[in-house]
Protein backbone atom coordinates (compact mmCIF):
# COMPACT_ATOMS: atom_id res chain seq x y z
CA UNK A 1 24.93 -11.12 -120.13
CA UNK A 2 22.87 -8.07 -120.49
CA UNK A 3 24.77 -6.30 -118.11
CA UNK A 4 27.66 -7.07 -120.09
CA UNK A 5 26.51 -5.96 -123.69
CA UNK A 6 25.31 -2.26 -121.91
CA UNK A 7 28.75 -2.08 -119.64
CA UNK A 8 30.69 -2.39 -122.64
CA UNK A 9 29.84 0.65 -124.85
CA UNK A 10 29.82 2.57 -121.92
CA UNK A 11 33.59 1.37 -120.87
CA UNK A 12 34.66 1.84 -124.49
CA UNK A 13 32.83 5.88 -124.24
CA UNK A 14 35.27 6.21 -121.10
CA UNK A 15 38.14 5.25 -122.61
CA UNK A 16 37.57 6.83 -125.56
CA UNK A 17 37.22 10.32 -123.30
CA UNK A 18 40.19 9.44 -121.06
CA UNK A 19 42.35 8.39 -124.25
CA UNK A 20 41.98 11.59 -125.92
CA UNK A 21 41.73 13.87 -122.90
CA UNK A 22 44.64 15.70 -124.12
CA UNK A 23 42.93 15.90 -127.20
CA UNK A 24 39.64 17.20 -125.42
CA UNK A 25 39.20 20.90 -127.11
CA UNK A 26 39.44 18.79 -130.57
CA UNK A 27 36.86 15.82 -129.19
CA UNK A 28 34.33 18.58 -128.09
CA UNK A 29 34.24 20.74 -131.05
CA UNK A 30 33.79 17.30 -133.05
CA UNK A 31 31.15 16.74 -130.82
CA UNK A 32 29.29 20.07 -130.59
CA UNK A 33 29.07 19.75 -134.87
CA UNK A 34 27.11 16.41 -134.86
């Protein structure tokens, strides 16, 4: 169970990379400013 409450935030961080990899130049500058 533990395994699954750290796997999923890091599953929904990969898909959240690989869903806006088009998008990346936007994502990083969004994430260089917080």
């Amino acid at each position: 169970v533990a395994t699954r409450h750290v796997a999923v935030p890091l599953q929904n961080k990969v898909y959240v990379v690989w869903g806006s990899e088009e998008n990346f130049p936007m994502l990083l500058s969004i994430i260089l400013q917080l």
